[in-house]
C-alpha atoms as a PDB file:
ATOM      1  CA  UNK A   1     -10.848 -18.159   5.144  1.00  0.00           C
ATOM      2  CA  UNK A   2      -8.958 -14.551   5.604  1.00  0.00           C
ATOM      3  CA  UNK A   3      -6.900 -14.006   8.854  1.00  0.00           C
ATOM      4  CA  UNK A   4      -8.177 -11.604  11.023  1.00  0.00           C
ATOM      5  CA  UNK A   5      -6.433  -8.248  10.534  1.00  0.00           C
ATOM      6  CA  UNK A   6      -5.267  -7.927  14.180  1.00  0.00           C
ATOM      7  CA  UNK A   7      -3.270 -11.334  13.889  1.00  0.00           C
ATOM      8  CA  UNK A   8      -1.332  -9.996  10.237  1.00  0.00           C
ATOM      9  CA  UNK A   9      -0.430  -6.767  12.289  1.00  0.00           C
ATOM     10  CA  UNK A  10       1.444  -9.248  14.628  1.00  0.00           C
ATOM     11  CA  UNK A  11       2.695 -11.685  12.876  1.00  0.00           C
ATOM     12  CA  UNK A  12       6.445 -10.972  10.941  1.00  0.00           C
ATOM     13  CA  UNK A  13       8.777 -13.448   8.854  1.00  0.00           C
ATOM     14  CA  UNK A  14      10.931 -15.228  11.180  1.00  0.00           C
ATOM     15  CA  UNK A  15      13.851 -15.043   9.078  1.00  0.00           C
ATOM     16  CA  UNK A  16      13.823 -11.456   8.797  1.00  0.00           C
ATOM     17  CA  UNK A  17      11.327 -10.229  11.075  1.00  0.00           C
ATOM     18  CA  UNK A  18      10.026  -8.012   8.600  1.00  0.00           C
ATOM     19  CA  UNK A  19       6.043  -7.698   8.215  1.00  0.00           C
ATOM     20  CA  UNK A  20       3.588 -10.785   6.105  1.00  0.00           C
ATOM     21  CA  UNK A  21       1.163  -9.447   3.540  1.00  0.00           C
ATOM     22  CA  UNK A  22      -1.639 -11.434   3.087  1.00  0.00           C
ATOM     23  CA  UNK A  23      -1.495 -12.861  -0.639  1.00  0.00           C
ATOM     24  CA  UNK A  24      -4.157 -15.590  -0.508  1.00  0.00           C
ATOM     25  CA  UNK A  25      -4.995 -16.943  -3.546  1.00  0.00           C
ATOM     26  CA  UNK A  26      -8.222 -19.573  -3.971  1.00  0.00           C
ATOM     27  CA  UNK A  27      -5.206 -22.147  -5.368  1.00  0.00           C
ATOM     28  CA  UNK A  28      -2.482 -20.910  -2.780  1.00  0.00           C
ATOM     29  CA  UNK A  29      -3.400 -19.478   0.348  1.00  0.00           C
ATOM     30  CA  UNK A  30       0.094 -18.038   1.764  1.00  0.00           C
ATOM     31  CA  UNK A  31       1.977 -14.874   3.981  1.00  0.00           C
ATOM     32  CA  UNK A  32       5.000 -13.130   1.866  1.00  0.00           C
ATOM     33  CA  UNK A  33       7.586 -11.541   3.790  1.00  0.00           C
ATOM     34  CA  UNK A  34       7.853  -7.623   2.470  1.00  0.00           C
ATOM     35  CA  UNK A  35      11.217  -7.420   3.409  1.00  0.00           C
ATOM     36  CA  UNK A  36      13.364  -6.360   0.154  1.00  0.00           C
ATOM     37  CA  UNK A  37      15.594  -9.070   0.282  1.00  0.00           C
ATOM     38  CA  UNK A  38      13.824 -12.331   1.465  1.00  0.00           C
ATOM     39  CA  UNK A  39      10.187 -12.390  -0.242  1.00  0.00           C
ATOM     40  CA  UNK A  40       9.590 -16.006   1.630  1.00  0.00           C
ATOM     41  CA  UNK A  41       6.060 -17.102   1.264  1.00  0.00           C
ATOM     42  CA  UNK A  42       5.021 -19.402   3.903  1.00  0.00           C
ATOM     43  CA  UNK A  43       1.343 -21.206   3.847  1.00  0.00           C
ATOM     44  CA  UNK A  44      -1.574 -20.823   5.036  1.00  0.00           C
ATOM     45  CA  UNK A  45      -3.072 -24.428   6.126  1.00  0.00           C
ATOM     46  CA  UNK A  46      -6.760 -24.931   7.516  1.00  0.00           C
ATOM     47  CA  UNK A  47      -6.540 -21.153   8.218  1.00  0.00           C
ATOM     48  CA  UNK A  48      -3.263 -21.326  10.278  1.00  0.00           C
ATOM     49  CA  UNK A  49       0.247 -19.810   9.154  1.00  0.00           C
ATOM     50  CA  UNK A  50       2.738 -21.980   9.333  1.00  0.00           C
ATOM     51  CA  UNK A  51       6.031 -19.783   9.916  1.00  0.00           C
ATOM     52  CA  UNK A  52       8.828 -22.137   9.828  1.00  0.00           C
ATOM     53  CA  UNK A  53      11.483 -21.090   7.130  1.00  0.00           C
ATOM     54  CA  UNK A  54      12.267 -25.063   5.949  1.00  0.00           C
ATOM     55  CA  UNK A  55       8.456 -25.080   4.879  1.00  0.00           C
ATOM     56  CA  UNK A  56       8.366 -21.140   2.994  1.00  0.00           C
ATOM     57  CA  UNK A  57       9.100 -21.217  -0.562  1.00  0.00           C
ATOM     58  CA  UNK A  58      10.910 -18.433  -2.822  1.00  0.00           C
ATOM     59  CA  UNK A  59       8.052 -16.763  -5.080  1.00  0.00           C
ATOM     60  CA  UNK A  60       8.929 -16.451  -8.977  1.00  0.00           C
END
């Protein structure tokens, strides 16, 4: 289930407040920060984000 583009345009990466692009997978839905130096990917769960940084993970 996609977010709704008016919630991504809101939403940023609370450790760097930069913007979340939407990099849903079918195995890994998720939100990665675009911000240069952080690139935290947080989850997506039943359709919600869940942007708390103990719970993001660093991408490979």
């Amino acid at each position: 289930m996609p977010l709704e583009a008016g919630l991504l345009e809101i939403l940023a990466c609370p450790a760097c407040h930069a913007p979340l692009d939407d990099r849903t997978t079918a195995e890994t839905p998720e939100l990665v920060c675009t911000g240069a130096d952080c690139r935290l990917a947080y989850p997506v769960r039943d359709g919600i984000p869940v942007l708390l940084v103990d719970e993001a993970r660093r991408p490979a």
